[in-house]
N, C-alpha and C. Protein backbone atom coordinates (compact mmCIF):
# COMPACT_ATOMS: atom_id res chain seq x y z
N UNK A 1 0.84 -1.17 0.00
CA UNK A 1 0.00 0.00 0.00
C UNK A 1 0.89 1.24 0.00
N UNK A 2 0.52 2.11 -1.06
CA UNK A 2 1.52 3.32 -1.28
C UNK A 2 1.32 4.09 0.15
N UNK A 3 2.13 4.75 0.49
CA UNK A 3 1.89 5.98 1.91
C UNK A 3 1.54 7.19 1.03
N UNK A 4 0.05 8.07 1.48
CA UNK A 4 -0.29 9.03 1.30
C UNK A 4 0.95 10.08 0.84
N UNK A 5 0.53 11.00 0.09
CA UNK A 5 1.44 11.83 -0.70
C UNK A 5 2.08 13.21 0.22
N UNK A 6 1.09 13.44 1.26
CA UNK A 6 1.28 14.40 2.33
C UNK A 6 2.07 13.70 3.00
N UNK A 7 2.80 12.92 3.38
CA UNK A 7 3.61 12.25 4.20
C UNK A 7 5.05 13.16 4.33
N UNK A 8 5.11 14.37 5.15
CA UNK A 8 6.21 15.22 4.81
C UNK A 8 7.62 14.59 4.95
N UNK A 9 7.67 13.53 5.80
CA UNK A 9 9.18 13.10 6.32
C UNK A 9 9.83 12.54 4.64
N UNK A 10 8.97 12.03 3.95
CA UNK A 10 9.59 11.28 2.91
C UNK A 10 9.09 12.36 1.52
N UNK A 11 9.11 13.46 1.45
CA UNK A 11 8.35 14.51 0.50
C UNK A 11 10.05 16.16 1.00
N UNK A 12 10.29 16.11 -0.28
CA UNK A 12 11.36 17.13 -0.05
C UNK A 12 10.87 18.57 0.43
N UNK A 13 11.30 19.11 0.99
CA UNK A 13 10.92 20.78 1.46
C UNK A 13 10.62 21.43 0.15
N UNK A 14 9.81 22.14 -0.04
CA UNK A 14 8.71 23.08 -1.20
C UNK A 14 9.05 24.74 -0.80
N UNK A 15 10.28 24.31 -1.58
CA UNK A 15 11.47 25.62 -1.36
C UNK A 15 10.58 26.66 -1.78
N UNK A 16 10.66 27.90 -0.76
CA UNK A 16 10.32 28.87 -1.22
C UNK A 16 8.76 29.38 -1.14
N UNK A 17 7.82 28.75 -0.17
CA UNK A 17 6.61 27.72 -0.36
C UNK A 17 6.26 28.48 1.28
N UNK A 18 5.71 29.52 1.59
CA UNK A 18 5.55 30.43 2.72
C UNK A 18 5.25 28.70 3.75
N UNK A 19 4.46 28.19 3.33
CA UNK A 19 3.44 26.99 4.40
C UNK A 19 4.80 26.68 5.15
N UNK A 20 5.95 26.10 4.55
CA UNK A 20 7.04 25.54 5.17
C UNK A 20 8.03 25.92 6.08
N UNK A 21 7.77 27.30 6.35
CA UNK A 21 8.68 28.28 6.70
C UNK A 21 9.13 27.87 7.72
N UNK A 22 9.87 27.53 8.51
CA UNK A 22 10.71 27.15 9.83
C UNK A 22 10.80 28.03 10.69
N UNK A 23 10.54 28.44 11.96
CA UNK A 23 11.40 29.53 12.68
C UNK A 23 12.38 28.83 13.59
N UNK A 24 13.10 28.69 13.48
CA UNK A 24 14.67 28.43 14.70
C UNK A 24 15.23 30.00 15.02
N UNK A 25 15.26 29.83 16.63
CA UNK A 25 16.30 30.54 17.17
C UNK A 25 17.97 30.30 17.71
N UNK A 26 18.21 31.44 17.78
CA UNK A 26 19.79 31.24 17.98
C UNK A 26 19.90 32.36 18.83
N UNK A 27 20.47 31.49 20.07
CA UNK A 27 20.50 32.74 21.45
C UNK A 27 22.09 32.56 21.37
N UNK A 28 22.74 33.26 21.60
CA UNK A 28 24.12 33.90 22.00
C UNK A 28 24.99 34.72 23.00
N UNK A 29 25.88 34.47 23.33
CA UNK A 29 26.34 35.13 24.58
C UNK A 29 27.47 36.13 23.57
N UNK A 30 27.12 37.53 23.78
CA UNK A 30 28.30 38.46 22.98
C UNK A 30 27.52 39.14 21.48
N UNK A 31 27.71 40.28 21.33
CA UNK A 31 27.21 40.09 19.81
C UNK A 31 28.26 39.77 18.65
N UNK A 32 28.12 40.02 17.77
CA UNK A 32 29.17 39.89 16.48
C UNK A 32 29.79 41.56 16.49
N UNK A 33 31.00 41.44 16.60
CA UNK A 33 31.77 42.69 16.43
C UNK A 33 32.42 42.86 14.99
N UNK A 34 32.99 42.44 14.52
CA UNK A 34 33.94 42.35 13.11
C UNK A 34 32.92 42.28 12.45
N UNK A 35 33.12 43.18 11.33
CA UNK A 35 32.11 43.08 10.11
C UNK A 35 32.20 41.53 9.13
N UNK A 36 33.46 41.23 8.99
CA UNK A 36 32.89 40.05 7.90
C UNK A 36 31.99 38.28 8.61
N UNK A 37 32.36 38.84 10.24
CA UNK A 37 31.36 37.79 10.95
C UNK A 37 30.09 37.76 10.37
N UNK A 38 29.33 39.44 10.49
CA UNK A 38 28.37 40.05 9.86
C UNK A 38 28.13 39.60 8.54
N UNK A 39 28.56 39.39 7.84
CA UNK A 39 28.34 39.63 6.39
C UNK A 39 28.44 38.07 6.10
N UNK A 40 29.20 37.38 6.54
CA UNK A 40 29.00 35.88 6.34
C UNK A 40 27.59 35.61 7.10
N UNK A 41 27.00 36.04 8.24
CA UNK A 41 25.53 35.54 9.19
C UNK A 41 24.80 36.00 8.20
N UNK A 42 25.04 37.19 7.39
CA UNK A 42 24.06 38.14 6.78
C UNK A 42 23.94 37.16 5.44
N UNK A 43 24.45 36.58 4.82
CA UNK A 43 24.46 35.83 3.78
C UNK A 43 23.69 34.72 3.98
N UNK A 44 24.00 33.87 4.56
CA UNK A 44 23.47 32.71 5.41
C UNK A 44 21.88 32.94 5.34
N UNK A 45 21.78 34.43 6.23
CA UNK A 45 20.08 34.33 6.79
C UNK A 45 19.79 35.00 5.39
N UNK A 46 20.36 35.30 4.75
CA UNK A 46 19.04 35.95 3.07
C UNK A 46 19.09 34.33 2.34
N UNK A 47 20.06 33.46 2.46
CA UNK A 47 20.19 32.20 1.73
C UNK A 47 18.73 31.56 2.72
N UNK A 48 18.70 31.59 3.63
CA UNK A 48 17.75 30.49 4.77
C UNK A 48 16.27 31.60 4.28
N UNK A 49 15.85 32.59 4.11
CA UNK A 49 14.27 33.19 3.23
C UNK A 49 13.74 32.33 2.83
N UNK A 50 13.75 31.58 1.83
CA UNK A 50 12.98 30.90 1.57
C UNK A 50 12.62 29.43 2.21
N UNK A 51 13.00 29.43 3.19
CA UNK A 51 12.60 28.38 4.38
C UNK A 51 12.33 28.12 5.53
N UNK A 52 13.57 28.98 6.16
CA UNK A 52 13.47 29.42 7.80
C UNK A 52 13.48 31.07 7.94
N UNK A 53 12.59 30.92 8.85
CA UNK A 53 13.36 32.58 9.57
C UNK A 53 13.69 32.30 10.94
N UNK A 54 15.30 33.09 11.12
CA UNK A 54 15.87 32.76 11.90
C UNK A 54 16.00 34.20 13.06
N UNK A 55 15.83 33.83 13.89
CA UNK A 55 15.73 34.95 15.30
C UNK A 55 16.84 34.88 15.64
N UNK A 56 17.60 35.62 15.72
CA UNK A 56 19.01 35.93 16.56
C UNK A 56 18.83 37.03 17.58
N UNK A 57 19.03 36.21 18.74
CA UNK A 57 19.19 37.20 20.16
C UNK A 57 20.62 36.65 21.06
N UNK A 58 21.22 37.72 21.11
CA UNK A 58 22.27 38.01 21.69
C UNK A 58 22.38 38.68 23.20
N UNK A 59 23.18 38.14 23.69
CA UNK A 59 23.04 37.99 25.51
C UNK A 59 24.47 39.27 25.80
N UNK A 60 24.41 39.67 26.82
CA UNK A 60 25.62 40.56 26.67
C UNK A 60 26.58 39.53 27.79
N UNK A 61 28.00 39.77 27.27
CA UNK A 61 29.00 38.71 28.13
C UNK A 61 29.05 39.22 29.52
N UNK A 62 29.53 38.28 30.27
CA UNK A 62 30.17 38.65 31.31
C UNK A 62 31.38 39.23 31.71
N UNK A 63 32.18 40.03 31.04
CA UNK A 63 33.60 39.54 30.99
C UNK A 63 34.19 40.11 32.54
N UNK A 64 33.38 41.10 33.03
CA UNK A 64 33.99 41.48 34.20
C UNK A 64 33.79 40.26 35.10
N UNK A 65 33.46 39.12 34.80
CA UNK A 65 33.27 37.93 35.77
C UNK A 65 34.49 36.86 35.67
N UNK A 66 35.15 35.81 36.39
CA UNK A 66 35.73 34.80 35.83
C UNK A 66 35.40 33.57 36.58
N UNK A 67 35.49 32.79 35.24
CA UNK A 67 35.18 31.34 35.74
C UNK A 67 34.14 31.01 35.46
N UNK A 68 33.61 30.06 37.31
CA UNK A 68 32.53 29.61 37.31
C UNK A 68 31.23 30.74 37.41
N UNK A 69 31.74 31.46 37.72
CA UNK A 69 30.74 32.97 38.22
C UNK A 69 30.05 33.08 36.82
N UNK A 70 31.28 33.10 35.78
CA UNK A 70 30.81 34.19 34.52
C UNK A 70 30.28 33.41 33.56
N UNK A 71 30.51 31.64 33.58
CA UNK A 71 29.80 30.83 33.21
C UNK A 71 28.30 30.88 33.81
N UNK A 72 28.22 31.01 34.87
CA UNK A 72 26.72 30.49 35.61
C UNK A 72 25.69 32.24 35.22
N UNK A 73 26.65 33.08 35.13
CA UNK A 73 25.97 34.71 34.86
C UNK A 73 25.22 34.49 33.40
N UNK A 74 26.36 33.92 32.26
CA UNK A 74 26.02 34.13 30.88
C UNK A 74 24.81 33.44 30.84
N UNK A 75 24.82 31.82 31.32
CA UNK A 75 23.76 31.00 31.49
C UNK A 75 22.63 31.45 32.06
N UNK A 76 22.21 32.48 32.84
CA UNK A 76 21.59 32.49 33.47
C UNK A 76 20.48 33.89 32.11
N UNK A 77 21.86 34.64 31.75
CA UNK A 77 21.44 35.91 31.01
C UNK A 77 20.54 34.83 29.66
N UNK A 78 21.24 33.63 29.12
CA UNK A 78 20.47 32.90 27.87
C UNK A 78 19.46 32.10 28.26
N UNK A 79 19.09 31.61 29.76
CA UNK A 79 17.77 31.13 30.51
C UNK A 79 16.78 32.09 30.25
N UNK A 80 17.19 33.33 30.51
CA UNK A 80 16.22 34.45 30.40
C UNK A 80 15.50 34.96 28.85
N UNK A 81 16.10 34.28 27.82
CA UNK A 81 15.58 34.15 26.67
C UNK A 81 15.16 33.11 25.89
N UNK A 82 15.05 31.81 26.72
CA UNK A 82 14.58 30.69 26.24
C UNK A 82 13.28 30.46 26.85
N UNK A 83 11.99 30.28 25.78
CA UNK A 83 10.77 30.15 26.38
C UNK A 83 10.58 28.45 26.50
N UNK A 84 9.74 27.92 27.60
CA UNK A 84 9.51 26.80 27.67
C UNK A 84 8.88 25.69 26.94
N UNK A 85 8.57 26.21 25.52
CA UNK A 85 8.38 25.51 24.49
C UNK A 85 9.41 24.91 23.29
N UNK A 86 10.79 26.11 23.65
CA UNK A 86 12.20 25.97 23.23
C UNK A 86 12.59 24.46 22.93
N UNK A 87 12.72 23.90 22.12
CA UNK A 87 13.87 22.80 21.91
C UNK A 87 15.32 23.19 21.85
N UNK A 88 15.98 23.18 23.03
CA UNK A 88 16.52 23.47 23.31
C UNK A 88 18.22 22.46 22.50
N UNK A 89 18.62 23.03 21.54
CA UNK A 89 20.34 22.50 21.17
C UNK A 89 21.12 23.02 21.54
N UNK A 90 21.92 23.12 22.28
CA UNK A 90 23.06 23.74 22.94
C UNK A 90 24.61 23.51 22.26
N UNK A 91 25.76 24.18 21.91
CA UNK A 91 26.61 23.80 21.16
C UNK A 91 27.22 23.21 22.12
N UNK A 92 28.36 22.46 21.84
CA UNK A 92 28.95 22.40 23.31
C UNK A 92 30.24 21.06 22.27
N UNK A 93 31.16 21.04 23.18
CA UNK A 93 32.51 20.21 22.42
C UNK A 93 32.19 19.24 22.66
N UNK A 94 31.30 18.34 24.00
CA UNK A 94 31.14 16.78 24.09
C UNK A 94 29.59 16.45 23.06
N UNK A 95 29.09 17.34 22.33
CA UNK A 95 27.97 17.07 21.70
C UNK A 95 28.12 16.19 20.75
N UNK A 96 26.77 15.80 20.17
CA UNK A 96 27.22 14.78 19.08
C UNK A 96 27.80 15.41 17.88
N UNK A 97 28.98 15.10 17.33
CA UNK A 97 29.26 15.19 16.07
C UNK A 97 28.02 14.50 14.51
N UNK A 98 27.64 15.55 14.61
CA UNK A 98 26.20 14.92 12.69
C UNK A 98 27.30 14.75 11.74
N UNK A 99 27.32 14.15 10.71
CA UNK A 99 27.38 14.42 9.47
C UNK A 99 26.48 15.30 9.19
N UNK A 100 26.38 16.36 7.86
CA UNK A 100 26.03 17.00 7.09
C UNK A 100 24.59 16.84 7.39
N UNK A 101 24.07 14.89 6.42
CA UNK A 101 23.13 14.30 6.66
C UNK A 101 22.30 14.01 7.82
N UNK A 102 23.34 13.72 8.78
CA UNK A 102 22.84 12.96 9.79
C UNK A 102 22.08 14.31 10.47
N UNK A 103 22.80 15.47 10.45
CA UNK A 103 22.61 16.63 11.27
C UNK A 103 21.08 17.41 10.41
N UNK A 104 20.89 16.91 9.14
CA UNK A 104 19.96 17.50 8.72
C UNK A 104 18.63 17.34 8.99
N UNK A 105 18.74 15.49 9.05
CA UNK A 105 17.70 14.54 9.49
C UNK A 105 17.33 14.72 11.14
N UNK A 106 18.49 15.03 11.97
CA UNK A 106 17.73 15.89 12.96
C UNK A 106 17.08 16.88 13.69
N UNK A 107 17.58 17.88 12.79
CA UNK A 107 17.47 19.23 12.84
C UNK A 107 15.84 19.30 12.28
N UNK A 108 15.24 18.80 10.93
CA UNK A 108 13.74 18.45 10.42
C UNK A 108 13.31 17.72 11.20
N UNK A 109 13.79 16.66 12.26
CA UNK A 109 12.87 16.28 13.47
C UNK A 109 12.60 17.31 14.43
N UNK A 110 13.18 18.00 14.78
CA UNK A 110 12.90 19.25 15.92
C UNK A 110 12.28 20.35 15.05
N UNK A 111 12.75 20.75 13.77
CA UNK A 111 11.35 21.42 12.89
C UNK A 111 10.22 20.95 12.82
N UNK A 112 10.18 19.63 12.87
CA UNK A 112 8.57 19.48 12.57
C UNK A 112 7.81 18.68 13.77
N UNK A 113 8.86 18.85 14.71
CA UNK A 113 8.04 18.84 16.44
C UNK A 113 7.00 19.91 16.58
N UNK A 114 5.64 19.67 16.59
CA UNK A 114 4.94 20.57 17.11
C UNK A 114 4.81 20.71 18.53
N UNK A 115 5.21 20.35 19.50
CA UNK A 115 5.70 20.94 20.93
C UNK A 115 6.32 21.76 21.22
N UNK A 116 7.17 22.31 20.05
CA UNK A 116 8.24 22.84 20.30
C UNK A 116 9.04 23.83 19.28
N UNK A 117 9.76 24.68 19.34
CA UNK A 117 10.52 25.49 18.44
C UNK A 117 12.20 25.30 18.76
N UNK A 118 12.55 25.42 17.82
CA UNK A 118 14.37 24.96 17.45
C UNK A 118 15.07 26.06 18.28
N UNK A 119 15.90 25.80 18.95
CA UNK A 119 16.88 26.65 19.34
C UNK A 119 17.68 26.65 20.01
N UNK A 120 18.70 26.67 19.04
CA UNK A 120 20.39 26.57 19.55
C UNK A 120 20.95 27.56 20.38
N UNK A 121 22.05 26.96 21.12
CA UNK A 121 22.49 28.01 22.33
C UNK A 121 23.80 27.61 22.29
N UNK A 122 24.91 28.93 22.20
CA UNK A 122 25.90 29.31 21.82
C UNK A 122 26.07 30.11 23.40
N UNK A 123 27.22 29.25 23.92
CA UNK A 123 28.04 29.88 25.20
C UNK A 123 29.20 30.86 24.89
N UNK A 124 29.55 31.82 25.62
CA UNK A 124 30.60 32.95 25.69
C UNK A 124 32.35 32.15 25.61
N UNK A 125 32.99 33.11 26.00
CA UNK A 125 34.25 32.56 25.85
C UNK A 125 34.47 31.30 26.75
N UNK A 126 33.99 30.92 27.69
CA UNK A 126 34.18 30.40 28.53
C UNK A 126 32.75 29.05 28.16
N UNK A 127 32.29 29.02 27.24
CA UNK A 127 31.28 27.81 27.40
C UNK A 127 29.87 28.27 28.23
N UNK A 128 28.58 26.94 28.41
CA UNK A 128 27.96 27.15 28.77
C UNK A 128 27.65 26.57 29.93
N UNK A 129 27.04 27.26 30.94
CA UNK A 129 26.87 26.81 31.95
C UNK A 129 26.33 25.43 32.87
N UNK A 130 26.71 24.75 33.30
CA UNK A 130 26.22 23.22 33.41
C UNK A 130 24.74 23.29 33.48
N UNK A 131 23.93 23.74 34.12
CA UNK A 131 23.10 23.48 34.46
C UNK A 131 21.87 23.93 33.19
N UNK A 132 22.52 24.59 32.25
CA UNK A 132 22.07 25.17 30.90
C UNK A 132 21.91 23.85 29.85
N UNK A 133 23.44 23.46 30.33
CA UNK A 133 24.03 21.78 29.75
C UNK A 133 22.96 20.79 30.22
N UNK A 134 22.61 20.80 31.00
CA UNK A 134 21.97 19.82 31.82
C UNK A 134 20.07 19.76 31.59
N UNK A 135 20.15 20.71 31.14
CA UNK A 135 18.01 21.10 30.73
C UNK A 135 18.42 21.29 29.24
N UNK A 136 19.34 21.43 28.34
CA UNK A 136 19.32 21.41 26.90
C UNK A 136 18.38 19.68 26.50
N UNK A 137 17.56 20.13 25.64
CA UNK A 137 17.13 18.97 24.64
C UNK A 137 18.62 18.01 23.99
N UNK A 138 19.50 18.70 23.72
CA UNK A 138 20.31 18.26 22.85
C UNK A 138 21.92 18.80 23.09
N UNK A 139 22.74 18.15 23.17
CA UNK A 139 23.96 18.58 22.51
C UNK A 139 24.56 18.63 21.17
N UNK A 140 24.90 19.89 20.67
CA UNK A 140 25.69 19.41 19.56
C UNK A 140 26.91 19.98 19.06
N UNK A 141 28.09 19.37 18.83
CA UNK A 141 29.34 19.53 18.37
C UNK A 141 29.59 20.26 16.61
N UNK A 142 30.15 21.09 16.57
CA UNK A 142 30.79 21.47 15.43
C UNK A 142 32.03 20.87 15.71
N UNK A 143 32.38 20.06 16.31
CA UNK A 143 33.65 19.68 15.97
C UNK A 143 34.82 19.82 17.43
N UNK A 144 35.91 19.15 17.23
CA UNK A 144 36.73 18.83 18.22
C UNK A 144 37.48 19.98 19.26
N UNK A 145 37.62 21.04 17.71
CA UNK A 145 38.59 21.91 18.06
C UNK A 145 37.53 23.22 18.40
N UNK A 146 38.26 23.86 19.14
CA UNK A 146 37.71 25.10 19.69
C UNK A 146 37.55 26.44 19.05
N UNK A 147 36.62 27.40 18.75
CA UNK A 147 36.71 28.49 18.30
C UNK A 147 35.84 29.65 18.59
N UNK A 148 36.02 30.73 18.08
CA UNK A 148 35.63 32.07 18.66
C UNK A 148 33.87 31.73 18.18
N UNK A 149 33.00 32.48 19.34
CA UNK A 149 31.82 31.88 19.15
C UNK A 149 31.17 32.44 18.24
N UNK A 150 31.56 33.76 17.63
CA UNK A 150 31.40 34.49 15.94
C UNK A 150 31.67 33.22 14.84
N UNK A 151 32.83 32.71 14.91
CA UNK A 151 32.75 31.56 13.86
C UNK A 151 32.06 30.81 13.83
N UNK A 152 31.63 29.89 15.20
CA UNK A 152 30.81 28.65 15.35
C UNK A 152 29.05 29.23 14.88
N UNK A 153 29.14 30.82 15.16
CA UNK A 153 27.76 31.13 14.63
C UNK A 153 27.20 30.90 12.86
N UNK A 154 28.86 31.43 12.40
CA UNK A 154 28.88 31.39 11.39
C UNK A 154 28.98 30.05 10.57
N UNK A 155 29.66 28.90 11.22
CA UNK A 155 29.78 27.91 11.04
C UNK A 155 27.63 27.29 11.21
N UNK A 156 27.28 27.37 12.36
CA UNK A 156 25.81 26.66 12.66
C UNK A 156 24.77 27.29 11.07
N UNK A 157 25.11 29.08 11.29
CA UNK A 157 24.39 29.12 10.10
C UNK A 157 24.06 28.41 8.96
N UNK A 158 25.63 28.07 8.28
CA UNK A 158 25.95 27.87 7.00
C UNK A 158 25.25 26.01 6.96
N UNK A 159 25.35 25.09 8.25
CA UNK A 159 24.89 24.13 8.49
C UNK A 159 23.56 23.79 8.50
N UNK A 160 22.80 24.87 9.03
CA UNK A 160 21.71 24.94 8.97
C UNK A 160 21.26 25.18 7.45
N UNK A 161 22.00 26.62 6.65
CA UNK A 161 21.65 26.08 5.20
C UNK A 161 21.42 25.29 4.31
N UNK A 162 22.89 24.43 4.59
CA UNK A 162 23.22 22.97 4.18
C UNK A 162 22.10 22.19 3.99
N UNK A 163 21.82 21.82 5.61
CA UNK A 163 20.85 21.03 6.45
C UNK A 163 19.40 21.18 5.61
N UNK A 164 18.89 22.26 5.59
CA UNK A 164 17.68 23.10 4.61
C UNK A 164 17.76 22.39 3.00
N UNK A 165 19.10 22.66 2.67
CA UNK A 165 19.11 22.24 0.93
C UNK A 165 19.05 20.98 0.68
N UNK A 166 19.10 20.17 1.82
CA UNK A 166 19.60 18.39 1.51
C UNK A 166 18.18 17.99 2.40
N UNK A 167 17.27 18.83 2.74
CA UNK A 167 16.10 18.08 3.36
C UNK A 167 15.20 18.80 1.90
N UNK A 168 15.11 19.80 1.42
CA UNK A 168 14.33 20.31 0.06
C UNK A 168 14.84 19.65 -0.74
N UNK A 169 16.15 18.28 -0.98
CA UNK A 169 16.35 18.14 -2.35
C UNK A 169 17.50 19.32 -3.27
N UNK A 170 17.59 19.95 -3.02
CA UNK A 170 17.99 21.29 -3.46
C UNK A 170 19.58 21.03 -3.79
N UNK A 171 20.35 21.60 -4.99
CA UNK A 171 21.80 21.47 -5.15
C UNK A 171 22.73 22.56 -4.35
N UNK A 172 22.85 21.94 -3.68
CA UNK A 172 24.22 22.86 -3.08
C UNK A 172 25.67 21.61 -2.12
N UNK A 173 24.69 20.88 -1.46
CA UNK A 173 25.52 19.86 -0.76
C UNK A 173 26.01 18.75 -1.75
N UNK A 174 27.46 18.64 -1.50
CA UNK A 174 27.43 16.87 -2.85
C UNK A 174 28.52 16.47 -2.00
């Protein structure tokens, strides 16, 4: 017996197609200072229009804090912007490493959770706070090595694009 044609999990994203539109957020500790941080996020979110719209809210750092203090402050400043319907992904270095694929296929499971809305959480220089760690839906890794949290933004964006073009079918990933 064929499966109905509305069956979205196995039906590519209808690029461009208002019904489909995604909203994911992206909370952050710090804003983007350097312009070409800017201009690479800024690319990213006019590429993600025709699928997601993406909310970016930015937390101000702690820096007059150190440590555990300025970890548990930042955490506390990105608690204060996560609503309780949040699906909560948190970046973090012990997270799971996705493939491309693998990361796409989960990322359209938490899109098309109706409980819930997408949103990743990006810790300050210092990471995110355990207990932030500890109520996240999810961990997830960009990878082994460490970097400024402007890149990893810029890095989640461009993933999330990715992620978007290889769940629509769409040429960009090979």
């Amino acid at each position: 017996m064929a499966e109905p044609a509305d069956n979205r999990r196995d039906t590519p994203l209808d690029w461009g197609k208002s019904k489909n539109m995604y909203k994911i957020k992206i909370v952050s500790v710090g804003k983007m200072k350097k312009g070409y941080w800017c201009e690479a996020v800024a690319h990213y979110e006019k590429m993600l229009r025709a699928t997601a719209r993406i909310e970016a809210i930015h937390v101000k750092d702690c820096s007059h804090l150190q440590g555990w203090e300025r970890k548990t402050q930042e955490a506390a400043l990105l608690g204060q912007k996560i609503a309780a319907r949040d699906r909560v992904l948190a970046l973090h270095e012990k997270g799971v490493l996705y493939s491309s694929h693998e990361f796409a296929s989960m990322l359209r499971g938490v899109l098309e959770n109706p409980t819930g809305q997408c949103c990743f959480v990006i810790g300050g220089a210092l990471g995110l706070g355990q207990d932030l760690l500890e109520s996240a839906h999810g961990l997830v890794s960009l990878g082994p090595m460490t970097m400024p949290h402007e890149l990893a933004q810029v890095v989640l964006y461009e993933q999330i694009f990715r992620a978007m073009t290889i769940i629509g079918n769409r040429a960009y990933h090979y």
